[in-house]
N, C-alpha and C. Protein backbone atom coordinates (compact mmCIF):
# COMPACT_ATOMS: atom_id res chain seq x y z
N UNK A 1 1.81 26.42 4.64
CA UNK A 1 0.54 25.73 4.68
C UNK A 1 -0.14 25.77 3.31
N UNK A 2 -0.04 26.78 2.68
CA UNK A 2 -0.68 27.51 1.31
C UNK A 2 -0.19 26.36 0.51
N UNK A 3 1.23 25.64 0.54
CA UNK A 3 1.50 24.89 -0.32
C UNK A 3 1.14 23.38 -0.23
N UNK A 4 0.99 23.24 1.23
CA UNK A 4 0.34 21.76 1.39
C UNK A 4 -1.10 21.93 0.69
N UNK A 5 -1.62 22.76 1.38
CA UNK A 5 -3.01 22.55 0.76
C UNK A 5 -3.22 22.51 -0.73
N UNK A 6 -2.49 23.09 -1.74
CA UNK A 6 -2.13 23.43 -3.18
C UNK A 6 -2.20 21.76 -3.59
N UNK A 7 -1.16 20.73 -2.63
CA UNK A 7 -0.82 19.67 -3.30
C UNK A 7 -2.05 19.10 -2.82
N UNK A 8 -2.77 18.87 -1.70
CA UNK A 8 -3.13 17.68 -1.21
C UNK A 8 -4.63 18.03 -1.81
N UNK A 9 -5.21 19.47 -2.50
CA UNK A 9 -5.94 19.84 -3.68
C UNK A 9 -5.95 18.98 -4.72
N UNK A 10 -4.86 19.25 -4.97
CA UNK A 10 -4.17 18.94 -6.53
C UNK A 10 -4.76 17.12 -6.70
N UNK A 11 -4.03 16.65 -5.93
CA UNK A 11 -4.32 14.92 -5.84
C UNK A 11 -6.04 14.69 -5.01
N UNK A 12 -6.42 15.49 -4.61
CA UNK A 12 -8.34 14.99 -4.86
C UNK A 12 -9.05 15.57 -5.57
N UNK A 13 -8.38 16.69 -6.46
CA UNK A 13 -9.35 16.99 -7.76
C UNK A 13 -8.78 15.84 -9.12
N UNK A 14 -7.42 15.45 -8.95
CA UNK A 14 -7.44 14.65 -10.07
C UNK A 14 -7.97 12.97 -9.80
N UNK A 15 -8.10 12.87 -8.70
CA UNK A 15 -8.20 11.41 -8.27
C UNK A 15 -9.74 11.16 -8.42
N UNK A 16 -10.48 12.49 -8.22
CA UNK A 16 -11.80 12.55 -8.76
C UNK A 16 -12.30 12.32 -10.28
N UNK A 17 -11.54 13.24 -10.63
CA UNK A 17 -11.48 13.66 -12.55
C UNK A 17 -10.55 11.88 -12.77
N UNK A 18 -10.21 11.18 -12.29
CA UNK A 18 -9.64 10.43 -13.12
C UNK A 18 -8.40 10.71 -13.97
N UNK A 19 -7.34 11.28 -13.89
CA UNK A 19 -6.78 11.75 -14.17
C UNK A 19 -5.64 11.84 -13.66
N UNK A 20 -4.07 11.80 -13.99
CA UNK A 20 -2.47 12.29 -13.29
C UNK A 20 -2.47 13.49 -12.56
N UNK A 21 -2.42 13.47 -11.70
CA UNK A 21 -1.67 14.33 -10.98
C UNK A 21 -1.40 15.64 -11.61
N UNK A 22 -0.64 15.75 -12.80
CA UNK A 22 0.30 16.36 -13.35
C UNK A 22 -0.73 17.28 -14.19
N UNK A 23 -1.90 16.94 -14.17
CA UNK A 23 -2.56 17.56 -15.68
C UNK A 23 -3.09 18.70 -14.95
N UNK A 24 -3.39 18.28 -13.70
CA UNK A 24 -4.30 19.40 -12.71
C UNK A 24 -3.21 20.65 -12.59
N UNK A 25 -3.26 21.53 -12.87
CA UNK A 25 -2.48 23.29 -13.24
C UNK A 25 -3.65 24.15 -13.00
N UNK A 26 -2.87 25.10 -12.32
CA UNK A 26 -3.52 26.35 -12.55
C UNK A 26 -5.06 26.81 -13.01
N UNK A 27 -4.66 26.82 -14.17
CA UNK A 27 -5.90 26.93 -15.52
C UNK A 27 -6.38 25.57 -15.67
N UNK A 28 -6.57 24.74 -14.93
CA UNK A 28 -6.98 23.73 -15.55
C UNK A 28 -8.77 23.97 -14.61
N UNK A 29 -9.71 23.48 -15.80
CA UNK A 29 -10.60 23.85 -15.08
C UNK A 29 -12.42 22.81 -16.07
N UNK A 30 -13.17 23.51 -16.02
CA UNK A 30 -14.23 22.37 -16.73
C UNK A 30 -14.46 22.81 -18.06
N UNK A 31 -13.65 24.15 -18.45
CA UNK A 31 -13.86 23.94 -20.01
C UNK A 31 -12.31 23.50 -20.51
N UNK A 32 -11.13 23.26 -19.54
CA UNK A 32 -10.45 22.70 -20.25
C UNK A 32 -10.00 21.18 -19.85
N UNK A 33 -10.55 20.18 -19.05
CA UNK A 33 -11.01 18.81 -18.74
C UNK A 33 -12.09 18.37 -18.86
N UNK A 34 -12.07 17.48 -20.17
CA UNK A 34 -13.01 17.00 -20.64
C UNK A 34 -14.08 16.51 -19.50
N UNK A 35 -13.20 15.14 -18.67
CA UNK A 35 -14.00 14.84 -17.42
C UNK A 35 -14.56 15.42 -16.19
N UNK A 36 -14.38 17.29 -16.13
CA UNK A 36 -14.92 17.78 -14.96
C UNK A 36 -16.15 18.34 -15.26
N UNK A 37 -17.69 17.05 -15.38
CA UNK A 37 -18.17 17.53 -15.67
C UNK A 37 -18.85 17.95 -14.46
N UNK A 38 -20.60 18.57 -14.53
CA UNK A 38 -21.10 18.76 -13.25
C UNK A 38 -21.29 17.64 -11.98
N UNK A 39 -21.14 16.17 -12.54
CA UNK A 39 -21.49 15.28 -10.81
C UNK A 39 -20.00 15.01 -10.66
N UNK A 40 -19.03 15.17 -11.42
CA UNK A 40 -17.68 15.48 -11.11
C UNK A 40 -17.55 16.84 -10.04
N UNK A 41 -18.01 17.85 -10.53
CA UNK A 41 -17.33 18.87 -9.71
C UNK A 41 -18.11 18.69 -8.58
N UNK A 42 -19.59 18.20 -8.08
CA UNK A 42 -20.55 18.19 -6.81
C UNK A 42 -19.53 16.68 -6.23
N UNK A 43 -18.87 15.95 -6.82
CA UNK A 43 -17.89 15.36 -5.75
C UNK A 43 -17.08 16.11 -5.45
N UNK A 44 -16.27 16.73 -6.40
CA UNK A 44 -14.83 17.37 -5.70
C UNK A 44 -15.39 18.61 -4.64
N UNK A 45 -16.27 19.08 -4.97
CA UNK A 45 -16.97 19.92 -3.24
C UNK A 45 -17.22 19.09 -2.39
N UNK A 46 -17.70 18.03 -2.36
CA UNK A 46 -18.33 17.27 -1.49
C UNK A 46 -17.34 16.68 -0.29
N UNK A 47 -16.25 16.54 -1.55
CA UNK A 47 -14.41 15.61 -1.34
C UNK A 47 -14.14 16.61 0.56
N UNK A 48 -14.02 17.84 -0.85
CA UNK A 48 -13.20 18.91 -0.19
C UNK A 48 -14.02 19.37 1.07
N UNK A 49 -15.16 19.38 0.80
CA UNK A 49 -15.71 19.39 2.46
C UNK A 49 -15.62 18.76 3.48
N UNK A 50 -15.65 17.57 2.78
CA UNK A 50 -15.50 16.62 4.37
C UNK A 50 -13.89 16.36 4.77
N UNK A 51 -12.67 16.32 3.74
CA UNK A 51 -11.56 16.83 4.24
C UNK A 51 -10.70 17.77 5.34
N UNK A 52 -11.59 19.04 5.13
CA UNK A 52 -11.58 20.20 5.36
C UNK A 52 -12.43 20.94 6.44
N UNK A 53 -13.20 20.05 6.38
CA UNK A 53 -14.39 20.26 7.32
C UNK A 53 -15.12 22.03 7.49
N UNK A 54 -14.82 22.25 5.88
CA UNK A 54 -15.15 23.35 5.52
C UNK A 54 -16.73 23.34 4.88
N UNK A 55 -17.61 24.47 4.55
CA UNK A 55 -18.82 24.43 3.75
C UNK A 55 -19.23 25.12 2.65
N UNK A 56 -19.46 25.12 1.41
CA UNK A 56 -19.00 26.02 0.55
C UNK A 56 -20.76 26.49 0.38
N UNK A 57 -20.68 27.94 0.26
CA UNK A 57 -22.06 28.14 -0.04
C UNK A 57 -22.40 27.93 -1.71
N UNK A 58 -23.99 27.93 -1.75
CA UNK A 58 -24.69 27.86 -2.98
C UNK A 58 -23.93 28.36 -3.93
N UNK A 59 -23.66 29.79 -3.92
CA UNK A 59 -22.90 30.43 -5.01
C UNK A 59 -21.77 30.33 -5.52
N UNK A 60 -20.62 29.61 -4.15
CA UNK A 60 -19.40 29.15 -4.34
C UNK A 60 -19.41 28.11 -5.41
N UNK A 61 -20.40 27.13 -5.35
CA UNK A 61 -20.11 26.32 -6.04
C UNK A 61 -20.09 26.59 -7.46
N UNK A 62 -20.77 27.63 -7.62
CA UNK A 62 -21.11 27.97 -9.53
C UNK A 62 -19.91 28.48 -9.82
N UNK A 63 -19.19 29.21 -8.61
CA UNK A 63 -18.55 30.17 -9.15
C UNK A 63 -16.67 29.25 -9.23
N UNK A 64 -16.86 28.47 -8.27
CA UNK A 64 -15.43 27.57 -8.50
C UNK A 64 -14.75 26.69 -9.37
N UNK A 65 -15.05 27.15 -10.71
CA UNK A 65 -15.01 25.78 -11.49
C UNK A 65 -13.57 25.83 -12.54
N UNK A 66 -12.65 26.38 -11.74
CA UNK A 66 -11.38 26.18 -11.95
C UNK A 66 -10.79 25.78 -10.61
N UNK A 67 -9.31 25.29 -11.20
CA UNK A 67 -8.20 24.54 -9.81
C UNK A 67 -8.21 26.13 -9.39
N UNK A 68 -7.80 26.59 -10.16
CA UNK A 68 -6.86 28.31 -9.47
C UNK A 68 -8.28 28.97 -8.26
N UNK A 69 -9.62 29.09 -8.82
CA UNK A 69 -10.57 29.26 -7.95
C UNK A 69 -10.83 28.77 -7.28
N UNK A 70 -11.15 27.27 -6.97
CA UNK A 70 -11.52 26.43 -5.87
C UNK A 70 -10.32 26.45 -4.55
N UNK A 71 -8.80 26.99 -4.75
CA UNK A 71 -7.88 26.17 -4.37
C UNK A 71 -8.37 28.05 -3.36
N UNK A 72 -8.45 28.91 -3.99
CA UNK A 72 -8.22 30.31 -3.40
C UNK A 72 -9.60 30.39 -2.33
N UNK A 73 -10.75 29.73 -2.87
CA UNK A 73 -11.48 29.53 -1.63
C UNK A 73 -11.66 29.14 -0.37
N UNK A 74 -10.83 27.93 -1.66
CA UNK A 74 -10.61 26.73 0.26
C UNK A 74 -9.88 27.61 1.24
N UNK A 75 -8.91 27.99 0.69
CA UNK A 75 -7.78 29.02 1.81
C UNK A 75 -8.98 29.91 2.53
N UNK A 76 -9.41 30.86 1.42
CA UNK A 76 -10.39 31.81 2.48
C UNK A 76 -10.97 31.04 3.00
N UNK A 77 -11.79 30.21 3.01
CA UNK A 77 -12.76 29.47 4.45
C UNK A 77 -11.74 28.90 5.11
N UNK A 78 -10.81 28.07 5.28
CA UNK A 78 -9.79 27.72 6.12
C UNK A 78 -9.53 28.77 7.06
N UNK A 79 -9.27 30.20 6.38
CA UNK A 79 -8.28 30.98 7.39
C UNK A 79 -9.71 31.65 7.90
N UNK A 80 -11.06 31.43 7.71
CA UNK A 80 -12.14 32.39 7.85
C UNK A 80 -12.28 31.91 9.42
């Protein structure tokens, strides 16, 4: 499951950012994509909520601003 969710991540943070598929890694995050800026990343929460039908609190959001962080949250609220 860990890996579906990894991909189907992967393709609505870049489809947001504008961006391949391919660029979204790990480390990829808003100081190293030019385009993730802040009403970029309040979509890709927004994306991922209503996908997911998950809710990210206030603090989550400051604190998610890499793929590798956002992707490890979603899991914890998924499995929460």
């Amino acid at each position: 499951m860990s890996n579906n969710i990894e991909n189907e991540l992967r393709v609505t943070v870049a489809k947001i950012l504008e961006v391949d598929v391919e660029v979204i890694q790990h480390d990829s995050s808003s100081d190293t994509l030019e385009s993730w800026d802040s009403l970029k990343h309040m979509s890709i929460i927004v994306e991922i909520e209503k996908k997911y039908g998950i809710q990210f609190l206030d603090d989550d959001i400051e604190k998610v601003l890499s793929f590798d962080s956002l992707l490890a949250r979603v899991e914890e609220l998924l499995n929460s």
